[in-house]
ModelCIF file with pLDDT and N, C-alpha, C, O atoms, coordinates in Angstrom:
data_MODEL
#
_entry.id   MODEL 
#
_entity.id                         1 
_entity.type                       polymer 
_entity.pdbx_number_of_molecules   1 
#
_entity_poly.entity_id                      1 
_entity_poly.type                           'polypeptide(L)' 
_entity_poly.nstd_linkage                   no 
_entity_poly.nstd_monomer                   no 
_entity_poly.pdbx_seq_one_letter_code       
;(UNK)(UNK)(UNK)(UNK)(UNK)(UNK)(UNK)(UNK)(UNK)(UNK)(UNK)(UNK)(UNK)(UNK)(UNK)(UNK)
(UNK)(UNK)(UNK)(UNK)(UNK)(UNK)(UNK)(UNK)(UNK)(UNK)(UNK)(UNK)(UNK)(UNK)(UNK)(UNK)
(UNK)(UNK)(UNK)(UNK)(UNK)(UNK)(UNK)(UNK)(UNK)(UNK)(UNK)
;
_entity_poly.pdbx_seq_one_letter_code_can   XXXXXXXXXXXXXXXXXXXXXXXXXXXXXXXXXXXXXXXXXXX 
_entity_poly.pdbx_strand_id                 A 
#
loop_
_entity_poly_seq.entity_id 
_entity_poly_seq.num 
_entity_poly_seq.mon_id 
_entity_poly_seq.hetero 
1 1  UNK n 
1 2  UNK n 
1 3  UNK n 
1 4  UNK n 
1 5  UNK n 
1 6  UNK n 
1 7  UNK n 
1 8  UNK n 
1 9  UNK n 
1 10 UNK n 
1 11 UNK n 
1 12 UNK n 
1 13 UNK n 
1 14 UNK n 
1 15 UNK n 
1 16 UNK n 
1 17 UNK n 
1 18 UNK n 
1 19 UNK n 
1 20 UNK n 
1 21 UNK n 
1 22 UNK n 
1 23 UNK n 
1 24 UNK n 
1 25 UNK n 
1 26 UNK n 
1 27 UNK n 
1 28 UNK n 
1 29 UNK n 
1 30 UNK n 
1 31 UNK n 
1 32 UNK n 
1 33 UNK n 
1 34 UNK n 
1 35 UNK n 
1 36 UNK n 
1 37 UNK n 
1 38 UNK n 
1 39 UNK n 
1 40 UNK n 
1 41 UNK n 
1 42 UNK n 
1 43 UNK n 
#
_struct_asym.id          A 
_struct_asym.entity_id   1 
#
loop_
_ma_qa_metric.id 
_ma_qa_metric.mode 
_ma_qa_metric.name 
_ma_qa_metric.software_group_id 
_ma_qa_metric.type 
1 global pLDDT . pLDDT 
2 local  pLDDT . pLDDT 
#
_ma_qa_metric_global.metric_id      1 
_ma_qa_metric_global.metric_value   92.79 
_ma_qa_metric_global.model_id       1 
_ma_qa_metric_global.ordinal_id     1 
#
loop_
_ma_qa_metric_local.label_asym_id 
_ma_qa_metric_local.label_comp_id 
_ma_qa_metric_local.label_seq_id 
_ma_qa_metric_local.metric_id 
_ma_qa_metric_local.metric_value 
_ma_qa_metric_local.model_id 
_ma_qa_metric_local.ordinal_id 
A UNK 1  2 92.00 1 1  
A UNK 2  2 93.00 1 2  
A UNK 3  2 94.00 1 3  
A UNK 4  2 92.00 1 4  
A UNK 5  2 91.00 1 5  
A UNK 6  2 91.00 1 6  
A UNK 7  2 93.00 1 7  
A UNK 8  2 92.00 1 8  
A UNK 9  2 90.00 1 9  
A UNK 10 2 92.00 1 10 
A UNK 11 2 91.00 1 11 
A UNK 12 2 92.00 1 12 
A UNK 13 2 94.00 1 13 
A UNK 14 2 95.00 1 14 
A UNK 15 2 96.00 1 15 
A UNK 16 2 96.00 1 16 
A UNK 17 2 95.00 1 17 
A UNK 18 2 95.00 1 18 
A UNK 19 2 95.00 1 19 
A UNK 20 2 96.00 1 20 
A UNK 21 2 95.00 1 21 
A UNK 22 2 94.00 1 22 
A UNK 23 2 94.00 1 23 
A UNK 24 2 93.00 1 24 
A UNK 25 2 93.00 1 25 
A UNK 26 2 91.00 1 26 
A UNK 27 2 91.00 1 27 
A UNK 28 2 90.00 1 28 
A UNK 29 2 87.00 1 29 
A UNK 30 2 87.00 1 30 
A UNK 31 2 90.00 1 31 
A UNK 32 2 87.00 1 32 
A UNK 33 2 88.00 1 33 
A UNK 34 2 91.00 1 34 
A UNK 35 2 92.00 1 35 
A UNK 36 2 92.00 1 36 
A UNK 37 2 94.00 1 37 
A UNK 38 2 95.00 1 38 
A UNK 39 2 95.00 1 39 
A UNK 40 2 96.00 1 40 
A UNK 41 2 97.00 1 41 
A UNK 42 2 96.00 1 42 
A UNK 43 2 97.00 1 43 
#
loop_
_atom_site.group_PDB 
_atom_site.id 
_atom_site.type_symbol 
_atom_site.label_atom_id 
_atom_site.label_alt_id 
_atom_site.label_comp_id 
_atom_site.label_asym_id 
_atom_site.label_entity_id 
_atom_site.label_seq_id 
_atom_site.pdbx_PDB_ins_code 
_atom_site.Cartn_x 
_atom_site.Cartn_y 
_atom_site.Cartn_z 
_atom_site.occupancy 
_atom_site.B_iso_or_equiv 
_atom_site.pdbx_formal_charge 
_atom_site.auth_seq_id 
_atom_site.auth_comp_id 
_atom_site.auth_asym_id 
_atom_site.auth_atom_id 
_atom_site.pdbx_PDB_model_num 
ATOM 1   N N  . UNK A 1 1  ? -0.927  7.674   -3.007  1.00 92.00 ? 1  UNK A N  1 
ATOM 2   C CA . UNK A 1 1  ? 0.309   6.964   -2.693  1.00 92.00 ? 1  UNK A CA 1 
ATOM 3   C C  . UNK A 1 1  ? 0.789   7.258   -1.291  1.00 92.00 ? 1  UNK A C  1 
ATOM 4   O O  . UNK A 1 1  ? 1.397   6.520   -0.515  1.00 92.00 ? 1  UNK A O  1 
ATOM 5   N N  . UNK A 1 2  ? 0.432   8.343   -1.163  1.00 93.00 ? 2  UNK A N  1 
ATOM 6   C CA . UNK A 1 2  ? 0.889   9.059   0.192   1.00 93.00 ? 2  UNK A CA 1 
ATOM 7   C C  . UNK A 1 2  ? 0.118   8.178   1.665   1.00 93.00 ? 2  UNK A C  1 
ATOM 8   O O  . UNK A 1 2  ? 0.550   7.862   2.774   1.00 93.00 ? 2  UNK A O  1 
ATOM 9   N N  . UNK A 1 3  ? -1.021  8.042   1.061   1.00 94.00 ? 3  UNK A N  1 
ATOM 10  C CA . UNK A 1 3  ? -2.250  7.656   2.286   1.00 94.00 ? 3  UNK A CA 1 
ATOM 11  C C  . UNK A 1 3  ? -1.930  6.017   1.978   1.00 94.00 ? 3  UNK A C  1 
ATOM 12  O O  . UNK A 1 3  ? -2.789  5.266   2.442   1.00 94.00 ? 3  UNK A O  1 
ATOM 13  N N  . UNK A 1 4  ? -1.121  5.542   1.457   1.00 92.00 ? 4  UNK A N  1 
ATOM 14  C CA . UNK A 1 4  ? -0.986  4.317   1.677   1.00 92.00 ? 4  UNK A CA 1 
ATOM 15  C C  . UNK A 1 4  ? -0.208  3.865   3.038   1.00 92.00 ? 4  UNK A C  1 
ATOM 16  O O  . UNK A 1 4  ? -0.413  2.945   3.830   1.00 92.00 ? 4  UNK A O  1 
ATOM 17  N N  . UNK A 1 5  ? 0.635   4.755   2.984   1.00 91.00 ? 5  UNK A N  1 
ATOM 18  C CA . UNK A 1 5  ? 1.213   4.955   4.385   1.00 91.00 ? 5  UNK A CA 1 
ATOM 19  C C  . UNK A 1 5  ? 0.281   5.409   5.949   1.00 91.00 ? 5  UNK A C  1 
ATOM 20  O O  . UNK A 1 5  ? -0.351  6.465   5.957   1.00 91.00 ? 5  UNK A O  1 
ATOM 21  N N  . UNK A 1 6  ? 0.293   4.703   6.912   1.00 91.00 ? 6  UNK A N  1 
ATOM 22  C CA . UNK A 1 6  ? -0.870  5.453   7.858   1.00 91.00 ? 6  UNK A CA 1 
ATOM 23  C C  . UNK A 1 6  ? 0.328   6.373   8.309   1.00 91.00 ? 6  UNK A C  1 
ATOM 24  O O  . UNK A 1 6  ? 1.537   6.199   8.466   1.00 91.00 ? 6  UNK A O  1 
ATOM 25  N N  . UNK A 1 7  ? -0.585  7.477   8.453   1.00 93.00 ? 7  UNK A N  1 
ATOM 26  C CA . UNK A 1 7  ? 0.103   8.885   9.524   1.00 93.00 ? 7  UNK A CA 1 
ATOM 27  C C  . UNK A 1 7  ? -0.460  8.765   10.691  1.00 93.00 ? 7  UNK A C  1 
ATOM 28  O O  . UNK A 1 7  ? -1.198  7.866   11.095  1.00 93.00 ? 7  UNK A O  1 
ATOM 29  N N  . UNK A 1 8  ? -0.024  9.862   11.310  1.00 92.00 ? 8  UNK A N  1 
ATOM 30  C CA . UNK A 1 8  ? -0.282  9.941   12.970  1.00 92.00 ? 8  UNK A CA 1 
ATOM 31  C C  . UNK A 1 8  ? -1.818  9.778   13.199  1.00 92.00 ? 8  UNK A C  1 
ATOM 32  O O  . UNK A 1 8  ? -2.409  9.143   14.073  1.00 92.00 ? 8  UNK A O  1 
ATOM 33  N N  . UNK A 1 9  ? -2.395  10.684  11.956  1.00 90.00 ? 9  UNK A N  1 
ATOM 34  C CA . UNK A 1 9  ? -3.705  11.315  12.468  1.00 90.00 ? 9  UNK A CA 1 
ATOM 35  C C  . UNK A 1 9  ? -4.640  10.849  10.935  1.00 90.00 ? 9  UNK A C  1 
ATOM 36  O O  . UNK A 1 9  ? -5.068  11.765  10.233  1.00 90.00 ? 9  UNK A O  1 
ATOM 37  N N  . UNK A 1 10 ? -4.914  9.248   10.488  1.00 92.00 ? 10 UNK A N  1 
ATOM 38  C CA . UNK A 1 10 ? -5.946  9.372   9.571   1.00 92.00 ? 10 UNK A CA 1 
ATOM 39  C C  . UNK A 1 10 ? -6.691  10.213  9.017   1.00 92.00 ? 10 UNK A C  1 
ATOM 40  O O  . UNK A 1 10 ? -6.865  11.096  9.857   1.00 92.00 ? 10 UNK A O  1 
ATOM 41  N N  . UNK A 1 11 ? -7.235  10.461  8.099   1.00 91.00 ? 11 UNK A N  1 
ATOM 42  C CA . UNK A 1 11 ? -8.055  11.475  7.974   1.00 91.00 ? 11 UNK A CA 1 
ATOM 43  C C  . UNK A 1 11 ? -8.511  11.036  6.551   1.00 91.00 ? 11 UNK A C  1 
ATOM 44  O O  . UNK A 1 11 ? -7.699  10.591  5.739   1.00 91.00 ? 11 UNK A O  1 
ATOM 45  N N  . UNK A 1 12 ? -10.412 11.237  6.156   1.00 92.00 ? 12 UNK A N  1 
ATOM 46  C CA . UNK A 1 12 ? -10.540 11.353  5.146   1.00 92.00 ? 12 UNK A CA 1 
ATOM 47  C C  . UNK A 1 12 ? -10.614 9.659   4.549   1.00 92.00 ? 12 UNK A C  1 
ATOM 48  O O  . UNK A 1 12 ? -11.099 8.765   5.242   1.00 92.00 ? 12 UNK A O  1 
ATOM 49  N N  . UNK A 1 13 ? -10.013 9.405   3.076   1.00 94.00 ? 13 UNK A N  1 
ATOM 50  C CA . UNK A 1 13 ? -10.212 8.144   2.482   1.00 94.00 ? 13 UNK A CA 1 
ATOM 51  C C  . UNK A 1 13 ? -9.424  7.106   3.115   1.00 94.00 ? 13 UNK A C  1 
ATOM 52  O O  . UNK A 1 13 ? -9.438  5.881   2.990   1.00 94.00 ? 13 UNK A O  1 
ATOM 53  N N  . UNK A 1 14 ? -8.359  8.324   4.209   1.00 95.00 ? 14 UNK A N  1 
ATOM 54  C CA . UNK A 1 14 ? -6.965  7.170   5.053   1.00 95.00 ? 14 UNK A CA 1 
ATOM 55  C C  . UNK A 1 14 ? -7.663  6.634   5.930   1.00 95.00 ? 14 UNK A C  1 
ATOM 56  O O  . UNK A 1 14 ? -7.114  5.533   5.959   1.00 95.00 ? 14 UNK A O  1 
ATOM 57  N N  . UNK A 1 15 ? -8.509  6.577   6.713   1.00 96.00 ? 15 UNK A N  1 
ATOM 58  C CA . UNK A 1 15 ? -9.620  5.970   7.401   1.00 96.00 ? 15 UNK A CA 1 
ATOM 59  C C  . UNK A 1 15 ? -9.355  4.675   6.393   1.00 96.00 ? 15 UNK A C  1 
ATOM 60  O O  . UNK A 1 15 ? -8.403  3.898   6.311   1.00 96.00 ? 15 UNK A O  1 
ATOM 61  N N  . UNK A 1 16 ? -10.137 4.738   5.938   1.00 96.00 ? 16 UNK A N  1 
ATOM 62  C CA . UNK A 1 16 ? -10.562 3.087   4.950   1.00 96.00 ? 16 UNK A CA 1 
ATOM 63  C C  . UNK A 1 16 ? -9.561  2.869   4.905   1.00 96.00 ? 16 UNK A C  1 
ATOM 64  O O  . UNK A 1 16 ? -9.133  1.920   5.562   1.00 96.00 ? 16 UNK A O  1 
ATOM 65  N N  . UNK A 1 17 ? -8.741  3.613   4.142   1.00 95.00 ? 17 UNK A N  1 
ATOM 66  C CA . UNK A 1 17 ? -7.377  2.605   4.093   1.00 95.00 ? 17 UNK A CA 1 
ATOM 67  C C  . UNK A 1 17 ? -6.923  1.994   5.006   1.00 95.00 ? 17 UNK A C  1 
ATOM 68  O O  . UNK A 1 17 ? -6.501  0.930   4.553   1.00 95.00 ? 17 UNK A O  1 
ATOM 69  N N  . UNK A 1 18 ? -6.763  2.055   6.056   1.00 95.00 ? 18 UNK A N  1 
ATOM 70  C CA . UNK A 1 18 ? -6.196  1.396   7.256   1.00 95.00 ? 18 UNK A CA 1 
ATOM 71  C C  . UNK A 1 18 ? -6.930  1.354   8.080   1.00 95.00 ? 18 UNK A C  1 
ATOM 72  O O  . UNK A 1 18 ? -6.702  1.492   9.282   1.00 95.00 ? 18 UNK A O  1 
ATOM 73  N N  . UNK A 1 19 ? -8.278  1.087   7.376   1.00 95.00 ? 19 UNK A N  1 
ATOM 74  C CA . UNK A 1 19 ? -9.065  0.243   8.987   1.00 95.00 ? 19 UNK A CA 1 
ATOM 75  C C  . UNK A 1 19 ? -9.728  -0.897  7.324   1.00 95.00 ? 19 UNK A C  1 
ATOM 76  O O  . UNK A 1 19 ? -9.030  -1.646  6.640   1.00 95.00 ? 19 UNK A O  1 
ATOM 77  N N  . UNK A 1 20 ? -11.245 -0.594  7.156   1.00 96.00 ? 20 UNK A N  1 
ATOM 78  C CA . UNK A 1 20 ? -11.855 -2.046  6.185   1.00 96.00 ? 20 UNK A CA 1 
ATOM 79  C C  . UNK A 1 20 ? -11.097 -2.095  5.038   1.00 96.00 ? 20 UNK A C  1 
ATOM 80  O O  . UNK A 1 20 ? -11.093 -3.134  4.379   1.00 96.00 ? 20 UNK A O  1 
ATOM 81  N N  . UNK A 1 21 ? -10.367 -1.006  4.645   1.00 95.00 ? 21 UNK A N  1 
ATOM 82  C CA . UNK A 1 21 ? -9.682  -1.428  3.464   1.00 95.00 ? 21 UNK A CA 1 
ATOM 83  C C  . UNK A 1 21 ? -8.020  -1.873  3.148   1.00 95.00 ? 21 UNK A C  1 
ATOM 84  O O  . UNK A 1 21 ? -7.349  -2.034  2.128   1.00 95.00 ? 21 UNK A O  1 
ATOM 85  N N  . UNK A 1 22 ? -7.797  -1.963  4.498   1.00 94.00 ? 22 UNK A N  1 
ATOM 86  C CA . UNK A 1 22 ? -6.295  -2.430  4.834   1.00 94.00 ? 22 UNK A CA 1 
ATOM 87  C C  . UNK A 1 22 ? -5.678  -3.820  3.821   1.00 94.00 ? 22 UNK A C  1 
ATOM 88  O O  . UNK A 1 22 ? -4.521  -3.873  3.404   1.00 94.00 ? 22 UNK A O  1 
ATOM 89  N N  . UNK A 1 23 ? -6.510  -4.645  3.618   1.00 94.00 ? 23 UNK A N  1 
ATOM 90  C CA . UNK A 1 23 ? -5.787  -5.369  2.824   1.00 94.00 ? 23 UNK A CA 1 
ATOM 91  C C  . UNK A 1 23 ? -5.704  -5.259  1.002   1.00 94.00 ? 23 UNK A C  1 
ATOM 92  O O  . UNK A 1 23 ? -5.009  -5.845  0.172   1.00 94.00 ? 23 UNK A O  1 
ATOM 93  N N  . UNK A 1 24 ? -6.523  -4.461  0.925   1.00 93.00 ? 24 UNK A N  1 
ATOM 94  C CA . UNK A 1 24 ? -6.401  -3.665  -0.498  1.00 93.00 ? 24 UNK A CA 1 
ATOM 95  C C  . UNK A 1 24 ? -5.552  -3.058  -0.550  1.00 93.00 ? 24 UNK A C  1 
ATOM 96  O O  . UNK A 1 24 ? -4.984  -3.027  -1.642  1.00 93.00 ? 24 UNK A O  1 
ATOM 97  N N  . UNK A 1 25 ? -5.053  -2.341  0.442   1.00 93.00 ? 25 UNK A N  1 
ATOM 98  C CA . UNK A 1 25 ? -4.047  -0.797  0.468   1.00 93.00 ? 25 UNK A CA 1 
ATOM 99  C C  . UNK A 1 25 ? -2.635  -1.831  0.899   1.00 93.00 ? 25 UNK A C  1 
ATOM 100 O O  . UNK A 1 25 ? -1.757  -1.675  0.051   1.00 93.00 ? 25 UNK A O  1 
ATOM 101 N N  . UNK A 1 26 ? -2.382  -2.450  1.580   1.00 91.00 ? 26 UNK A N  1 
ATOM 102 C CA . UNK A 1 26 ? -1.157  -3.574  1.126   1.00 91.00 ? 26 UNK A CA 1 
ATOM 103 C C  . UNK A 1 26 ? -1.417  -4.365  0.470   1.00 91.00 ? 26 UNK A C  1 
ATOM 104 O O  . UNK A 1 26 ? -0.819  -5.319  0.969   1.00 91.00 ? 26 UNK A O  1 
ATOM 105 N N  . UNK A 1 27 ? -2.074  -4.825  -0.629  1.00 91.00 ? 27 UNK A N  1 
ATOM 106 C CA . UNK A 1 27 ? -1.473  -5.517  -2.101  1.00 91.00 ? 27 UNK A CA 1 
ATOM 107 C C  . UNK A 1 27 ? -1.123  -4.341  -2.491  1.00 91.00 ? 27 UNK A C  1 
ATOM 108 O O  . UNK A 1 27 ? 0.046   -4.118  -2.176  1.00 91.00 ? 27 UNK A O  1 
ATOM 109 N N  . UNK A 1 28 ? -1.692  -3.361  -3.120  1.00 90.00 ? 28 UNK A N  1 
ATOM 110 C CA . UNK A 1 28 ? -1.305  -2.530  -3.857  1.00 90.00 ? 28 UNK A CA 1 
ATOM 111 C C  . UNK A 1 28 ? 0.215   -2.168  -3.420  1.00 90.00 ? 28 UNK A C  1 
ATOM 112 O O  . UNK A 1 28 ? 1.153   -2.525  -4.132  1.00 90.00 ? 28 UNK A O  1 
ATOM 113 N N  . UNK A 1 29 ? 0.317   -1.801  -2.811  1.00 87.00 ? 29 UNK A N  1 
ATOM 114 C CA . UNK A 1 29 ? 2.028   -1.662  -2.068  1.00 87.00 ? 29 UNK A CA 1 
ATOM 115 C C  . UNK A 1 29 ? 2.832   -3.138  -2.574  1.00 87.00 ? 29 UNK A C  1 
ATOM 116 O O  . UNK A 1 29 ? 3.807   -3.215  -3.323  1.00 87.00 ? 29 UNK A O  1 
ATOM 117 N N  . UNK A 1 30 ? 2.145   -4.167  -1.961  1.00 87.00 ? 30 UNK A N  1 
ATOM 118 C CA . UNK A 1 30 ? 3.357   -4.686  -1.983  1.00 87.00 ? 30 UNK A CA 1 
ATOM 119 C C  . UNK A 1 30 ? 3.409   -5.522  -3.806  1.00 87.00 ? 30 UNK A C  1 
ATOM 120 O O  . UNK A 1 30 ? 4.187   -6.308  -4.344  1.00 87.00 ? 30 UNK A O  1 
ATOM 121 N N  . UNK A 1 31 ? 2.291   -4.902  -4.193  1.00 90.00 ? 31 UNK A N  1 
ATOM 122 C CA . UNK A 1 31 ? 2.005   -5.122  -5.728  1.00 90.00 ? 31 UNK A CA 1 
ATOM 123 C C  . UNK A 1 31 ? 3.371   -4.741  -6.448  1.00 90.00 ? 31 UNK A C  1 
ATOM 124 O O  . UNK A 1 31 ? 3.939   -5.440  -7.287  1.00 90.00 ? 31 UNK A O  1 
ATOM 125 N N  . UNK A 1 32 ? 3.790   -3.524  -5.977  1.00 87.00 ? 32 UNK A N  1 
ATOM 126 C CA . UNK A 1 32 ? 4.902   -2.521  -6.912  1.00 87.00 ? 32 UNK A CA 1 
ATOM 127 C C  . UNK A 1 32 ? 6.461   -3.179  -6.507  1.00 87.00 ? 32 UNK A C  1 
ATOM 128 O O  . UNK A 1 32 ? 7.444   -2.768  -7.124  1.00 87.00 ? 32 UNK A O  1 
ATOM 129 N N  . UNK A 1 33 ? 6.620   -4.308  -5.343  1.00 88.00 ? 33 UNK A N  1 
ATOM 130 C CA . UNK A 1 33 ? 7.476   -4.570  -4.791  1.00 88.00 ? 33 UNK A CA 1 
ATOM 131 C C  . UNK A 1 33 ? 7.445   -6.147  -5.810  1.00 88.00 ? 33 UNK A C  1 
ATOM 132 O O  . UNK A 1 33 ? 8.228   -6.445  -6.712  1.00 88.00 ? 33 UNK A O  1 
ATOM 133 N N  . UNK A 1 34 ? 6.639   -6.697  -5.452  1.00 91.00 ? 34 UNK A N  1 
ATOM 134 C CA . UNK A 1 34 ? 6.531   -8.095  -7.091  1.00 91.00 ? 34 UNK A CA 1 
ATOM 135 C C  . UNK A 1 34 ? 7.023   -7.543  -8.353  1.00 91.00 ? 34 UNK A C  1 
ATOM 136 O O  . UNK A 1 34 ? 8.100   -7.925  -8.810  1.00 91.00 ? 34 UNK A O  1 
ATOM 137 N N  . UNK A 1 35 ? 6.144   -6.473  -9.074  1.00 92.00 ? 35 UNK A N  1 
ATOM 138 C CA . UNK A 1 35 ? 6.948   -6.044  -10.152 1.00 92.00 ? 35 UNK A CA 1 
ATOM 139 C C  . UNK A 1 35 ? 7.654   -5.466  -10.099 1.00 92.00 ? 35 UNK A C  1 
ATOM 140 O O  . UNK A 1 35 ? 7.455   -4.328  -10.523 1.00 92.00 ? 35 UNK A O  1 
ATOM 141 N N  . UNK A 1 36 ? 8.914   -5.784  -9.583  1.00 92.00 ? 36 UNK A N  1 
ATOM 142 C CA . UNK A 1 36 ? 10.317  -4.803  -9.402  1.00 92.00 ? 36 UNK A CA 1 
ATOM 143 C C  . UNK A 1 36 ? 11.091  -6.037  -8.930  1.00 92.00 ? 36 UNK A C  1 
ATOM 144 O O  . UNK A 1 36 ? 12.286  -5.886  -8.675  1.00 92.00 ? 36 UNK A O  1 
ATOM 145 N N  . UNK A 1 37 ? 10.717  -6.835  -8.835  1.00 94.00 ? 37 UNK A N  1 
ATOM 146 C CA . UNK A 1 37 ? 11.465  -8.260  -8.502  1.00 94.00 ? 37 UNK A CA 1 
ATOM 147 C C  . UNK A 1 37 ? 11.135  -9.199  -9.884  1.00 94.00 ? 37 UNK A C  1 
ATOM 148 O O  . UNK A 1 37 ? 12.000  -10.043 -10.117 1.00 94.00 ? 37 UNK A O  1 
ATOM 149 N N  . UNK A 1 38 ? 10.141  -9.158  -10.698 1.00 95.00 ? 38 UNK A N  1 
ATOM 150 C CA . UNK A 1 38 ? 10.034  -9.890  -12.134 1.00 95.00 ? 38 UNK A CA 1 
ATOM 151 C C  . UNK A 1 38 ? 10.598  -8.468  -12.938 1.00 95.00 ? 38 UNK A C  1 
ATOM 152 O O  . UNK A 1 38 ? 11.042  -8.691  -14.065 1.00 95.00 ? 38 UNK A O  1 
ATOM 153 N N  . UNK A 1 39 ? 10.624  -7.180  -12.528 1.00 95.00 ? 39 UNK A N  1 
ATOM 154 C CA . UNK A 1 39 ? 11.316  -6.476  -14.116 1.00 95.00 ? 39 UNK A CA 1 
ATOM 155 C C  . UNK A 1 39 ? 12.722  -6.293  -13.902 1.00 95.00 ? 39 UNK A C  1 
ATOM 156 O O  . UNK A 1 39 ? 13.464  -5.872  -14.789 1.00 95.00 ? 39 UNK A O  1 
ATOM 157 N N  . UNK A 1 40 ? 13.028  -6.534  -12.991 1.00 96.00 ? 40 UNK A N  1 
ATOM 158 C CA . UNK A 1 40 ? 14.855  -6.302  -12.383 1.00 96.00 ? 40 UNK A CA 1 
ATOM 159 C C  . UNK A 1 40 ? 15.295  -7.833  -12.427 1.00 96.00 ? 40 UNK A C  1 
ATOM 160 O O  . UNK A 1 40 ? 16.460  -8.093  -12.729 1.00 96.00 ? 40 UNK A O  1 
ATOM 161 N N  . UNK A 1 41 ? 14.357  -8.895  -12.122 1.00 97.00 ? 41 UNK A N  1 
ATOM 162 C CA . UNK A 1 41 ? 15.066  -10.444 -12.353 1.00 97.00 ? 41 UNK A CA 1 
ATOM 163 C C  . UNK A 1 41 ? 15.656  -10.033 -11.159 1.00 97.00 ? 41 UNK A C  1 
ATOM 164 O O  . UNK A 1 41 ? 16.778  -9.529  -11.203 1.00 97.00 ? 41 UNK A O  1 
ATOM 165 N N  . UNK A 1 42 ? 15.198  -10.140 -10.331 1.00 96.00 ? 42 UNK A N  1 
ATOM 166 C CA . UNK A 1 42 ? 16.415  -9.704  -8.438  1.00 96.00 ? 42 UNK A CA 1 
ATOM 167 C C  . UNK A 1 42 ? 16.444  -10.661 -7.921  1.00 96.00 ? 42 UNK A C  1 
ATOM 168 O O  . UNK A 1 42 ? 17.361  -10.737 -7.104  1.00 96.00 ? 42 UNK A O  1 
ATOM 169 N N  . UNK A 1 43 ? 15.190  -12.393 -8.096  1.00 97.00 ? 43 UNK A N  1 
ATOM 170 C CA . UNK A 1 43 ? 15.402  -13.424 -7.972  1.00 97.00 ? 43 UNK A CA 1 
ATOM 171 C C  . UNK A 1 43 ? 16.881  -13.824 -8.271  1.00 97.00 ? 43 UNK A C  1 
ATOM 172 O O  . UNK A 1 43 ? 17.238  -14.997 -8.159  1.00 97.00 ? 43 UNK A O  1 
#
């Protein structure tokens, strides 16, 4: 959850995350932000 966020200094699986796997690592983020707008009804 942490490495979804990029830090100063990548490191490790945060590499992928924010270089080839960048658009995997924002759905998932903004995945939790959809369901919190259909379980709250915030529409």
């Amino acid at each position: 959850g942490e490495g979804l966020f990029r830090y100063l200094r990548p490191r490790g699986f945060e590499k992928f995350l924010h270089g080839p796997g960048n658009g995997l690592r924002r759905r998932m983020i903004n995945s939790i932000g959809s369901v919190s707008v259909r379980q709250f009804g915030l529409a």
